[in-house]
N, C-alpha and C. Protein backbone atom coordinates (compact mmCIF):
# COMPACT_ATOMS: atom_id res chain seq x y z
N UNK A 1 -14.73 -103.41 -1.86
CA UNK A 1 -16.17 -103.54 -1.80
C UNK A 1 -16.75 -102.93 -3.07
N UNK A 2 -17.89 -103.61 -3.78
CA UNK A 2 -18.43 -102.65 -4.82
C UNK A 2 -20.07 -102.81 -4.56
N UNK A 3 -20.25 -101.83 -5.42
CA UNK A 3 -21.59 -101.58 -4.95
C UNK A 3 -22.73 -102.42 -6.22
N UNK A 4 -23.71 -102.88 -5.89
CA UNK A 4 -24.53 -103.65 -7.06
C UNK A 4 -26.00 -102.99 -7.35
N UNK A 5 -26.38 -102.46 -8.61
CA UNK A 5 -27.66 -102.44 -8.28
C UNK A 5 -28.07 -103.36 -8.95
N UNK A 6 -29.47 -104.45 -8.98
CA UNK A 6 -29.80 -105.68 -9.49
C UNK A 6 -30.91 -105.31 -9.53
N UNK A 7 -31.14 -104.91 -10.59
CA UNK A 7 -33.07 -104.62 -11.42
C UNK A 7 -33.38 -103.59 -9.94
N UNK A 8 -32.75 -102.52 -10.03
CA UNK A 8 -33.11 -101.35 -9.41
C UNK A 8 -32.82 -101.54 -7.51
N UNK A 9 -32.72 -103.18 -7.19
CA UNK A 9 -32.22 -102.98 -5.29
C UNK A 9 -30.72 -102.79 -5.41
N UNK A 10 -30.13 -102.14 -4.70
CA UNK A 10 -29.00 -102.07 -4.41
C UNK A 10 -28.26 -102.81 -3.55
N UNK A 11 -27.41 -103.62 -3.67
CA UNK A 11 -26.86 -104.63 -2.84
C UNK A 11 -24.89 -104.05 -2.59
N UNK A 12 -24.64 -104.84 -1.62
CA UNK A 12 -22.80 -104.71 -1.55
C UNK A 12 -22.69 -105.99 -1.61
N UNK A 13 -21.73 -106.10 -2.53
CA UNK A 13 -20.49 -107.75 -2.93
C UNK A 13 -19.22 -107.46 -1.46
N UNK A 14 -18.69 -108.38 -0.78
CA UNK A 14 -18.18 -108.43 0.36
C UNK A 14 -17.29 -109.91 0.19
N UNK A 15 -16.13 -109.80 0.43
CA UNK A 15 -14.99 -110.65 0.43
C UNK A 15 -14.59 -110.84 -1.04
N UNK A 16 -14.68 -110.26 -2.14
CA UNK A 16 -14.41 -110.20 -3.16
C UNK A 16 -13.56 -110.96 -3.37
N UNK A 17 -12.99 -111.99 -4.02
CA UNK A 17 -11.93 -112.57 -4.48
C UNK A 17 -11.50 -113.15 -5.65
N UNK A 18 -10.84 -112.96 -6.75
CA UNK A 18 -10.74 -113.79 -8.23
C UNK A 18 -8.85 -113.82 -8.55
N UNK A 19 -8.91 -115.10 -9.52
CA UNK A 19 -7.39 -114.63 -10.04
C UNK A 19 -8.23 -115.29 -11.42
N UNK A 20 -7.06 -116.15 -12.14
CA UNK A 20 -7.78 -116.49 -13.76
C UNK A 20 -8.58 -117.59 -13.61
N UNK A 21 -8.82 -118.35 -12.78
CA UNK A 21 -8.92 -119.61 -12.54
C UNK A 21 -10.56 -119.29 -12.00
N UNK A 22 -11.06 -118.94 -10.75
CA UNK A 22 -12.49 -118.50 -10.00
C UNK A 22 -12.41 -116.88 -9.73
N UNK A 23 -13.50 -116.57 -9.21
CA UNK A 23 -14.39 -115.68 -8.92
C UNK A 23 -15.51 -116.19 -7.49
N UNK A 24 -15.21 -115.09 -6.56
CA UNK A 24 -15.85 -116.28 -5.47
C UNK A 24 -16.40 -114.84 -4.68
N UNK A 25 -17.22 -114.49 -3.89
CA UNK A 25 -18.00 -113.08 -3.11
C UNK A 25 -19.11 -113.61 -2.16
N UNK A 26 -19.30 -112.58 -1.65
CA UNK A 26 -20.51 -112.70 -0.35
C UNK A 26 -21.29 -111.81 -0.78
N UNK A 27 -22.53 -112.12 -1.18
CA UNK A 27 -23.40 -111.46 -1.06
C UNK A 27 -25.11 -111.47 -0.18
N UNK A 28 -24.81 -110.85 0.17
CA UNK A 28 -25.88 -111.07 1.42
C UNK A 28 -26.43 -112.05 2.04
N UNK A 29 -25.29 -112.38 2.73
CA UNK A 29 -24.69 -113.42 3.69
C UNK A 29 -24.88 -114.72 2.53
N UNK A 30 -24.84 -114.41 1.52
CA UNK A 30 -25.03 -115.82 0.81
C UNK A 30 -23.65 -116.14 -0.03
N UNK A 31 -22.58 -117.26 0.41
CA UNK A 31 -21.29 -117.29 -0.72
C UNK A 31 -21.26 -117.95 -2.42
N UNK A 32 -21.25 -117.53 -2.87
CA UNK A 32 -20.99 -117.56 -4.73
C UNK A 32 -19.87 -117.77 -4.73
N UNK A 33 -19.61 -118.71 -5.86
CA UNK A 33 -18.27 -119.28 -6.27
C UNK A 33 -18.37 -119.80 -7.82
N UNK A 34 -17.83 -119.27 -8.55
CA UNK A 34 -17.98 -119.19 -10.68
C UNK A 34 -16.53 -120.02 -11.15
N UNK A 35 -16.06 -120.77 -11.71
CA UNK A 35 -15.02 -121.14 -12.63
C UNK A 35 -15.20 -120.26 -13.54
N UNK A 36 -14.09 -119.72 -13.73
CA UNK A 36 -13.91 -119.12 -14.86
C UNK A 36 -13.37 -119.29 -16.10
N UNK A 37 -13.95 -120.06 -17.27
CA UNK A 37 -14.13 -120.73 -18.23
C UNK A 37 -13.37 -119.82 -19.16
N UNK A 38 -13.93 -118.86 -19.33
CA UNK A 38 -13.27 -117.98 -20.76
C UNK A 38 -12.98 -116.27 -20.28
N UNK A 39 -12.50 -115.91 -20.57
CA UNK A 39 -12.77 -114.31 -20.18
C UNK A 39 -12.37 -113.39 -21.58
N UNK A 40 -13.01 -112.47 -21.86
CA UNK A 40 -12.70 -111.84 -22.75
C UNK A 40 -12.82 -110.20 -22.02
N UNK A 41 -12.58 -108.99 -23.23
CA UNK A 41 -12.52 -107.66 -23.09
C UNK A 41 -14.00 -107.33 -23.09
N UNK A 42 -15.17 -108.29 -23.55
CA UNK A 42 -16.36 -107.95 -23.37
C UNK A 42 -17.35 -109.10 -22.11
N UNK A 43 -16.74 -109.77 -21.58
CA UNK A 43 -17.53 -110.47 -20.97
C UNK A 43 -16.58 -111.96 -20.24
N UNK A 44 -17.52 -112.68 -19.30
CA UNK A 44 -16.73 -114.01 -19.26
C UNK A 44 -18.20 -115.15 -19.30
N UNK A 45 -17.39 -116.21 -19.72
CA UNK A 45 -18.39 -117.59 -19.54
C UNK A 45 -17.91 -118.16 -18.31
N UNK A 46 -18.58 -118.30 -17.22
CA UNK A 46 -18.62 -118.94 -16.12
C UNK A 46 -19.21 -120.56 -15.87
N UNK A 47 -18.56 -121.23 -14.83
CA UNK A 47 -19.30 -122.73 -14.32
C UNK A 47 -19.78 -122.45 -12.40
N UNK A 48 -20.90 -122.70 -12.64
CA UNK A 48 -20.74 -123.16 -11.25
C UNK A 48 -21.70 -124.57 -10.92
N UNK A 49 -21.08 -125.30 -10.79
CA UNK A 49 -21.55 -126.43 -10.68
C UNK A 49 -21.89 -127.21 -12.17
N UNK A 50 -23.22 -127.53 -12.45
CA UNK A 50 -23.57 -127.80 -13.73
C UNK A 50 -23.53 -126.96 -14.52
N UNK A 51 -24.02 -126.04 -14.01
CA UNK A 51 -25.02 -124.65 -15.11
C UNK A 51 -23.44 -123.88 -15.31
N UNK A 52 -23.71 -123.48 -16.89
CA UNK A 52 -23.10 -122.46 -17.39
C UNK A 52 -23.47 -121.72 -17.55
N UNK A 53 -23.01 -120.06 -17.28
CA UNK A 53 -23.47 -118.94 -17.66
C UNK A 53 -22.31 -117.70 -18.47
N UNK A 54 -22.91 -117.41 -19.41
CA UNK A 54 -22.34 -115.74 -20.23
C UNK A 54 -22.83 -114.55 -19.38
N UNK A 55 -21.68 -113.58 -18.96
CA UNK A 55 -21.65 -112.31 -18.66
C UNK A 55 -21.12 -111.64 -19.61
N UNK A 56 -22.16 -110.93 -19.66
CA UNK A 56 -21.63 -109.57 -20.88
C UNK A 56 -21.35 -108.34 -20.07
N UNK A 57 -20.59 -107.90 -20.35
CA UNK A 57 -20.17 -106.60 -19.83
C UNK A 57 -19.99 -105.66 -20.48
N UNK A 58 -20.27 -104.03 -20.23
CA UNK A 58 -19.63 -103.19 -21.16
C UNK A 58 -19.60 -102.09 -19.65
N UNK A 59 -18.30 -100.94 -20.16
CA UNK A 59 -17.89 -99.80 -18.97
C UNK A 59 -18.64 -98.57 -19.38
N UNK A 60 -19.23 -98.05 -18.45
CA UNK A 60 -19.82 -96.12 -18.94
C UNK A 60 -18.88 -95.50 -18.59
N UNK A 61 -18.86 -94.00 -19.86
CA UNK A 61 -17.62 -93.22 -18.66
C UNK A 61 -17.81 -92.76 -17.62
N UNK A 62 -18.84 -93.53 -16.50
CA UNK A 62 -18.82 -92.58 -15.36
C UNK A 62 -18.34 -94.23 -14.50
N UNK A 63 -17.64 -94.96 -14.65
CA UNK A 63 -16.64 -95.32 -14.39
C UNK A 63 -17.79 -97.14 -13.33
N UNK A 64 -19.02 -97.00 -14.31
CA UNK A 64 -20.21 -98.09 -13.78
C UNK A 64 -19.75 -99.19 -14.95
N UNK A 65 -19.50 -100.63 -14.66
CA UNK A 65 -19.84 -101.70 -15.19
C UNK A 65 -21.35 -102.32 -15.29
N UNK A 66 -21.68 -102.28 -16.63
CA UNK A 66 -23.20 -103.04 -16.56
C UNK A 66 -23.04 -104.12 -16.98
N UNK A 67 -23.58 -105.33 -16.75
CA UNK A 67 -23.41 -106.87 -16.82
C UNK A 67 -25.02 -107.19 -17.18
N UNK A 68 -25.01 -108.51 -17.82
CA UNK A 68 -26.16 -108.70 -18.25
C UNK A 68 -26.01 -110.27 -18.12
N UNK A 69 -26.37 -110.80 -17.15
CA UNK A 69 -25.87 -112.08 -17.06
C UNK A 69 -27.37 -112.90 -16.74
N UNK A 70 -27.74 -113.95 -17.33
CA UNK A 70 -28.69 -114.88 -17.06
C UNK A 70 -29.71 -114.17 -16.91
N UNK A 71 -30.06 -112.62 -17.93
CA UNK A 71 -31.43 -112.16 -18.43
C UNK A 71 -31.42 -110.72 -16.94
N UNK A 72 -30.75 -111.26 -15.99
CA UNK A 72 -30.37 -109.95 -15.21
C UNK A 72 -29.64 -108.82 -15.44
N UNK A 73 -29.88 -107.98 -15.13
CA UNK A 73 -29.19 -106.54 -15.44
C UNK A 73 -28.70 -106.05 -14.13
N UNK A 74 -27.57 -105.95 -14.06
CA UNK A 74 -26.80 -105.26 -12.88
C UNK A 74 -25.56 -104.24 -12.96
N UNK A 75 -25.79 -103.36 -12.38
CA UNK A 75 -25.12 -102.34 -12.38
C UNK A 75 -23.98 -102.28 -11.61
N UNK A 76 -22.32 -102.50 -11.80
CA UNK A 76 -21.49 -102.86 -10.54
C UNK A 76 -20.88 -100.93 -10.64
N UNK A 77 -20.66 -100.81 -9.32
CA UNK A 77 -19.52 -99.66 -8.81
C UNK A 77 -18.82 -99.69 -8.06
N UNK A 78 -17.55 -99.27 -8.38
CA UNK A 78 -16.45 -99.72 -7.47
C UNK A 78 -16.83 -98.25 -6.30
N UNK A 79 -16.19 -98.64 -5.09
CA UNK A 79 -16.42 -97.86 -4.20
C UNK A 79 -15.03 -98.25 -3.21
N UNK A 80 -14.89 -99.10 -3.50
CA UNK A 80 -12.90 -99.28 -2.36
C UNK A 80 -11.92 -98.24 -2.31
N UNK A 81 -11.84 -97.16 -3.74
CA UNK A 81 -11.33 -96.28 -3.45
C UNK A 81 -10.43 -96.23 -4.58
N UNK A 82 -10.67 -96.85 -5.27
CA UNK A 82 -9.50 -97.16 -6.57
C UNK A 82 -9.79 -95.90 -7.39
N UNK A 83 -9.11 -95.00 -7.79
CA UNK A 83 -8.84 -93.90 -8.52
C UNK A 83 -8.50 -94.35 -9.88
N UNK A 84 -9.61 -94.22 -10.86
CA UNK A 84 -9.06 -93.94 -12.22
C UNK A 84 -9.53 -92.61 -12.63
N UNK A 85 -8.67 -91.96 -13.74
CA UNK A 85 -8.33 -90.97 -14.63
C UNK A 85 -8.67 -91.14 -15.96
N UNK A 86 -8.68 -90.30 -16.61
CA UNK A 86 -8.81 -90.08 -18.38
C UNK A 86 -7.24 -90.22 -18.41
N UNK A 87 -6.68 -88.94 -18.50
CA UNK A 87 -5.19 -89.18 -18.54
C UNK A 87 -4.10 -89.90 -18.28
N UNK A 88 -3.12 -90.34 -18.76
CA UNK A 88 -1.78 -91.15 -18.49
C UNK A 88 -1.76 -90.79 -17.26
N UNK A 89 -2.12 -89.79 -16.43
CA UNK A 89 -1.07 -89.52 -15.47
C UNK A 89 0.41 -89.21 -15.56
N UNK A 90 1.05 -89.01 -14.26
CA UNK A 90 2.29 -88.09 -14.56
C UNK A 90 3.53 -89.14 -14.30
N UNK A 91 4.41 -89.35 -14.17
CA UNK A 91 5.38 -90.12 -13.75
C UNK A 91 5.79 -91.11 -12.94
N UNK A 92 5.18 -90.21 -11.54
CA UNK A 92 4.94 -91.15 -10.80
C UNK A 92 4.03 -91.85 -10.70
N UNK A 93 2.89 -92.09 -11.63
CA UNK A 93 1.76 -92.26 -11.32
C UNK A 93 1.73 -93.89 -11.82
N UNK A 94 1.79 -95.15 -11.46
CA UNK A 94 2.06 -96.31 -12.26
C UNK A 94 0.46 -96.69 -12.14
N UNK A 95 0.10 -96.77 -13.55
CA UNK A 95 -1.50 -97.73 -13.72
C UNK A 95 -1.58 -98.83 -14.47
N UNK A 96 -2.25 -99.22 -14.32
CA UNK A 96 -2.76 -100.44 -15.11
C UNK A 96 -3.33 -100.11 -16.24
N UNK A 97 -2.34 -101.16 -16.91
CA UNK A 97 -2.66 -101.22 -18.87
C UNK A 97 -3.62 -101.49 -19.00
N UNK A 98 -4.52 -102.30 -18.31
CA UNK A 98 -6.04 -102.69 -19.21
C UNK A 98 -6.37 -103.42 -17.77
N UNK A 99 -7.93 -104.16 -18.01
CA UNK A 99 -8.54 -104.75 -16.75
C UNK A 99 -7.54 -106.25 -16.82
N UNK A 100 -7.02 -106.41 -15.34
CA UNK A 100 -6.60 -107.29 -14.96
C UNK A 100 -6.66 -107.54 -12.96
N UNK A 101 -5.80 -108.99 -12.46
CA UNK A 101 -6.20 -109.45 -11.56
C UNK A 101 -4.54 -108.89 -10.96
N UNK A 102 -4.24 -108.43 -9.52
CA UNK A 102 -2.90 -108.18 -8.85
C UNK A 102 -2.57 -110.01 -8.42
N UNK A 103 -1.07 -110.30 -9.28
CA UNK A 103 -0.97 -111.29 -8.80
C UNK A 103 -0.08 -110.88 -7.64
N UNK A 104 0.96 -109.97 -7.59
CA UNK A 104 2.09 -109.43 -6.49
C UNK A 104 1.91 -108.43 -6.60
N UNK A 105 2.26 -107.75 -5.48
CA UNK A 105 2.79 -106.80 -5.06
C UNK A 105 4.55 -106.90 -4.52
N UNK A 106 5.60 -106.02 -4.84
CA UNK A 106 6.65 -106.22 -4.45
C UNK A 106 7.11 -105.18 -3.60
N UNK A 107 6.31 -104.05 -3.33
CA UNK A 107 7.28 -102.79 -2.70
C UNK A 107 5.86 -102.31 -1.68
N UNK A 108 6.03 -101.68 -0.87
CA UNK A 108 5.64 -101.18 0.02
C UNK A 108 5.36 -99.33 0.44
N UNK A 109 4.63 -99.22 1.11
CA UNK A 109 4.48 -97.62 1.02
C UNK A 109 5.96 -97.47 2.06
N UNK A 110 7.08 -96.50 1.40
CA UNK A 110 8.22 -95.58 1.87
C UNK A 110 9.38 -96.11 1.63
N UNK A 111 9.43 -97.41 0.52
CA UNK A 111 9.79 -98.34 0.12
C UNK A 111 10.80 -97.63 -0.80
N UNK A 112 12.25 -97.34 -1.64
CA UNK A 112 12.91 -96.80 -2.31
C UNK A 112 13.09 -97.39 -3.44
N UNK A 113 12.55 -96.86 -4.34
CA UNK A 113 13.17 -98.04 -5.86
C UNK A 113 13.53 -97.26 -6.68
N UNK A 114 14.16 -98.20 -8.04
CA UNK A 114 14.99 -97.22 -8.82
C UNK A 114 14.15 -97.24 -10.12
N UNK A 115 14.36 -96.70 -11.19
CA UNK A 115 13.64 -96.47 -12.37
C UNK A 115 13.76 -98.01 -13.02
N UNK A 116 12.70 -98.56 -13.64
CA UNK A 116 12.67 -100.21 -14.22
C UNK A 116 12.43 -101.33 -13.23
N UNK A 117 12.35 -100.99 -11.85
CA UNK A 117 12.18 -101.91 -10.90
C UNK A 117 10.69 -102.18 -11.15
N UNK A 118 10.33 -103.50 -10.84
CA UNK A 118 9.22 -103.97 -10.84
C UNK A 118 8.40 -103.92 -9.68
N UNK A 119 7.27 -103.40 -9.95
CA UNK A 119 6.99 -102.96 -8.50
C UNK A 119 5.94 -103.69 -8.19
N UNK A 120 4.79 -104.42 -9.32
CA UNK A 120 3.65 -105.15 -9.09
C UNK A 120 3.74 -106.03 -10.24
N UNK A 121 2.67 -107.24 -10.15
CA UNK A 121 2.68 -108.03 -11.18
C UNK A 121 1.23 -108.22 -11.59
N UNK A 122 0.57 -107.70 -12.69
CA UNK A 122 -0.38 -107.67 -13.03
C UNK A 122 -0.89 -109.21 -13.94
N UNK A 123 -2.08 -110.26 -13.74
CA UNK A 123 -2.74 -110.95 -14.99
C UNK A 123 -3.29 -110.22 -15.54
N UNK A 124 -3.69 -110.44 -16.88
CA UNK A 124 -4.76 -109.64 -18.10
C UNK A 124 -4.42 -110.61 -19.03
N UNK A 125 -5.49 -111.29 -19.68
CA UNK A 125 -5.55 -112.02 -20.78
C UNK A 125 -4.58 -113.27 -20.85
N UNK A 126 -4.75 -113.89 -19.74
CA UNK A 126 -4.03 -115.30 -19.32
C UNK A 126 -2.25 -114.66 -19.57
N UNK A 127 -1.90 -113.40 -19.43
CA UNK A 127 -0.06 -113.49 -19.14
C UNK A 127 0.29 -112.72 -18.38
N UNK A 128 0.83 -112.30 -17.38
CA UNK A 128 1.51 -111.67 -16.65
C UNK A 128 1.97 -110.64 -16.79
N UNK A 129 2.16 -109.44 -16.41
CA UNK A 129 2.26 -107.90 -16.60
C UNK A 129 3.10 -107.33 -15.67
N UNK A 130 4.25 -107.30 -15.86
CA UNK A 130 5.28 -106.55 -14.57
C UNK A 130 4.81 -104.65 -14.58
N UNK A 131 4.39 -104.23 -13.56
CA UNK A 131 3.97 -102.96 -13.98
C UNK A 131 5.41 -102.49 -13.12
N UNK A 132 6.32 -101.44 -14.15
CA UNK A 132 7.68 -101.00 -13.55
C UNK A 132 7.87 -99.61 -12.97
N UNK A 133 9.04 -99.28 -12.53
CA UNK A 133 8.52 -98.09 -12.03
C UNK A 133 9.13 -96.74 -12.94
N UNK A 134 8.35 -96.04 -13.41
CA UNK A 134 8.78 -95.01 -14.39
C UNK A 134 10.36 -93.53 -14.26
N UNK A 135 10.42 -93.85 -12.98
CA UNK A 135 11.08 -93.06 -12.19
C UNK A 135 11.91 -93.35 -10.88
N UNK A 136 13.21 -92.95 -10.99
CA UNK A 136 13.58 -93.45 -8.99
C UNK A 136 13.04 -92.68 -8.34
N UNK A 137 12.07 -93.30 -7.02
CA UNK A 137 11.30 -92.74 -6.33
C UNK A 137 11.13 -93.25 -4.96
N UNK A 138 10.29 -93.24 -3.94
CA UNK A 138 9.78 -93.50 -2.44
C UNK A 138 8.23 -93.60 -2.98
N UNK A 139 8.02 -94.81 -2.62
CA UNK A 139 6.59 -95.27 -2.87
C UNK A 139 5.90 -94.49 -1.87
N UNK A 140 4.79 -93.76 -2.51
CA UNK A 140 3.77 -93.27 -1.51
C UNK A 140 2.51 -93.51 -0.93
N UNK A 141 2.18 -94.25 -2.45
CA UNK A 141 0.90 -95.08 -1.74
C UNK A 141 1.04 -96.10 -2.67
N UNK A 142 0.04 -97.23 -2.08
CA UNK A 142 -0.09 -98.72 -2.87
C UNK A 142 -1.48 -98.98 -2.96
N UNK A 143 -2.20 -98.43 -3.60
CA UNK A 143 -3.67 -98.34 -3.99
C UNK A 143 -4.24 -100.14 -4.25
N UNK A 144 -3.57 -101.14 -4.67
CA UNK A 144 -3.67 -102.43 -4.96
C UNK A 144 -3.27 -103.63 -4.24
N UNK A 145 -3.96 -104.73 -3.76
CA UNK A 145 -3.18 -105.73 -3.04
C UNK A 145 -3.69 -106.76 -3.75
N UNK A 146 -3.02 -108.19 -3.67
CA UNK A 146 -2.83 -109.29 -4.22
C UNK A 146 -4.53 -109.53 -3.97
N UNK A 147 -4.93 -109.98 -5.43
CA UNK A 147 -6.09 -110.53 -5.75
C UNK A 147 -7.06 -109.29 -6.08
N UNK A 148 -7.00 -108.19 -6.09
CA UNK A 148 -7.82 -107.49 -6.47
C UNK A 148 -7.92 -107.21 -8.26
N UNK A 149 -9.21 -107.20 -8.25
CA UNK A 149 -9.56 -106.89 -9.87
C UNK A 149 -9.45 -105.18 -9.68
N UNK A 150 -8.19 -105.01 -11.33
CA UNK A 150 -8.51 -103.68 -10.70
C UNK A 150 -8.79 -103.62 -12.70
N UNK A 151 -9.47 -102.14 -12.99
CA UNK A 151 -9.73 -101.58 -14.20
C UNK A 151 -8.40 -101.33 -14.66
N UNK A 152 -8.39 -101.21 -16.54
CA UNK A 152 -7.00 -100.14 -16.91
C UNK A 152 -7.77 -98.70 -16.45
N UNK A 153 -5.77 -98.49 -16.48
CA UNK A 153 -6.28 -96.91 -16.26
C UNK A 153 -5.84 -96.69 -14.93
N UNK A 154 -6.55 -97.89 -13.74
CA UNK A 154 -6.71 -97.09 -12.37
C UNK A 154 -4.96 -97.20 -11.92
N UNK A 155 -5.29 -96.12 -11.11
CA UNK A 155 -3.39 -95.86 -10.48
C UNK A 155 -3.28 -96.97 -9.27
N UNK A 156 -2.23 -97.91 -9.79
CA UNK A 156 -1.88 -98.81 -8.57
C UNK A 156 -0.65 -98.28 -7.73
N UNK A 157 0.16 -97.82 -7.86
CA UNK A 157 1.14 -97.38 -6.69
C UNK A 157 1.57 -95.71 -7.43
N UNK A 158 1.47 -95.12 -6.41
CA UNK A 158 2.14 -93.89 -6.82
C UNK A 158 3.59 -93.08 -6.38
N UNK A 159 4.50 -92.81 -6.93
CA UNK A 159 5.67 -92.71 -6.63
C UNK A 159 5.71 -91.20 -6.40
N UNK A 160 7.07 -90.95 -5.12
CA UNK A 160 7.49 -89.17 -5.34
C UNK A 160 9.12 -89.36 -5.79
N UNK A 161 9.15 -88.44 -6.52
CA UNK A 161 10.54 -88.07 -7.50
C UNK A 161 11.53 -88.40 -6.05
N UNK A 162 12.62 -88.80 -6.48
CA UNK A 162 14.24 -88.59 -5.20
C UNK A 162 14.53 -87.17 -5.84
N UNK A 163 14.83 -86.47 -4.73
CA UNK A 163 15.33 -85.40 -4.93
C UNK A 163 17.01 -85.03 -5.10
C-alpha cells in the first residue's frame, strides 16, 4: 500500500500491480491501468488509451517520491513496510541494486541456502537481476513478493549466518 498526497488530499493506492509492460491500482474505488512506454531513472512515459502522459519523478532522503505528472504534483510514500537504509547493510542483508519490479521469488522464510544461490529475480532497466545470497544461511524474512516495485537499497530477504 502507499500513501498519496495529490495537491495537499491524501489518498491510499490499493491493489498495486506493475512488471515492464503496465502499471495498474485502485484508487478510490476507481481502477487505473498505464502502458508503460518508456521508463527511465528519472521518470516514465505512459499510454492509457489515447492520451499519453510523462511522469517525472525525483526521491527525498526522507525516503518520499514526488511525481509531477499531467501539471499534478503528488507526493507517493511507501508504507507496506519495506525497509530501506543508507548503508550496504551487513551480510545477510540482500537489497536491491537500484529501483526495480520482483519478477521471482525462489526461497522462502526457514528455507536453507548456500552462498551464490539465487534467491530472487529482480527487473530494472528492461534485464533481469538474480539477487544471490551473500552467505550460507536460513532465510529469515522475505520482505518482497512477485510484482512488487521495490526501491534500491530496500532489503528484500534477510539471511542468519549457519552456525
Amino acid at each position: 500500500m502507499k500513501k498519496l498526497v495529490i495537491n495537499g488530499d491524501e489518498r491510499v493506492i490499493e491493489q498495486l500491480q506493475m512488471d515492464q509492460e503496465r502499471i495498474s491500482f485502485l484508487l478510490d474505488g476507481d481502477q487505473f491501468s498505464f502502458e508503460i512506454v518508456k521508463s527511465t531513472p528519472t521518470g516514465l512515459e505512459l499510454k492509457s488509451g489515447n492520451q499519453n502522459l510523462k511522469a517525472a519523478m525525483t526521491r527525498t532522503s526522507a525516503g518520499i517520491t514526488n511525481v509531477v505528472i499531467g501539471g499534478c504534483d503528488i507526493e507517493v510514500e511507501e508504507v507496506s513496510g519495506q525497509r530501506r537504509r543508507n548503508s550496504q547493510g551487513g551480510a545477510g542483508e540482500m537489497r536491491s541494486p537500484m529501483p526495480g519490479w520482483v519478477l521471482k521469488v525462489l526461497v522462502k522464510e526457514g528455507d536453507q541456502v548456500k552462498e551464490g544461490e539465487t534467491l530472487l529475480v529482480l527487473e530494472a532497466m528492461k534485464m533481469e537481476h538474480a539477487i544471490k545470497a551473500a552467505i550460507d544461511g536460513t532465510v529469515a524474512v522475505v520482505h518482497a513478493s512477485v510484482g512488487d516495485m521495490v526501491e534500491g537499497g530496500v532489503e528484500l530477504i534477510g539471511l542468519t549466518p549457519l552456525e
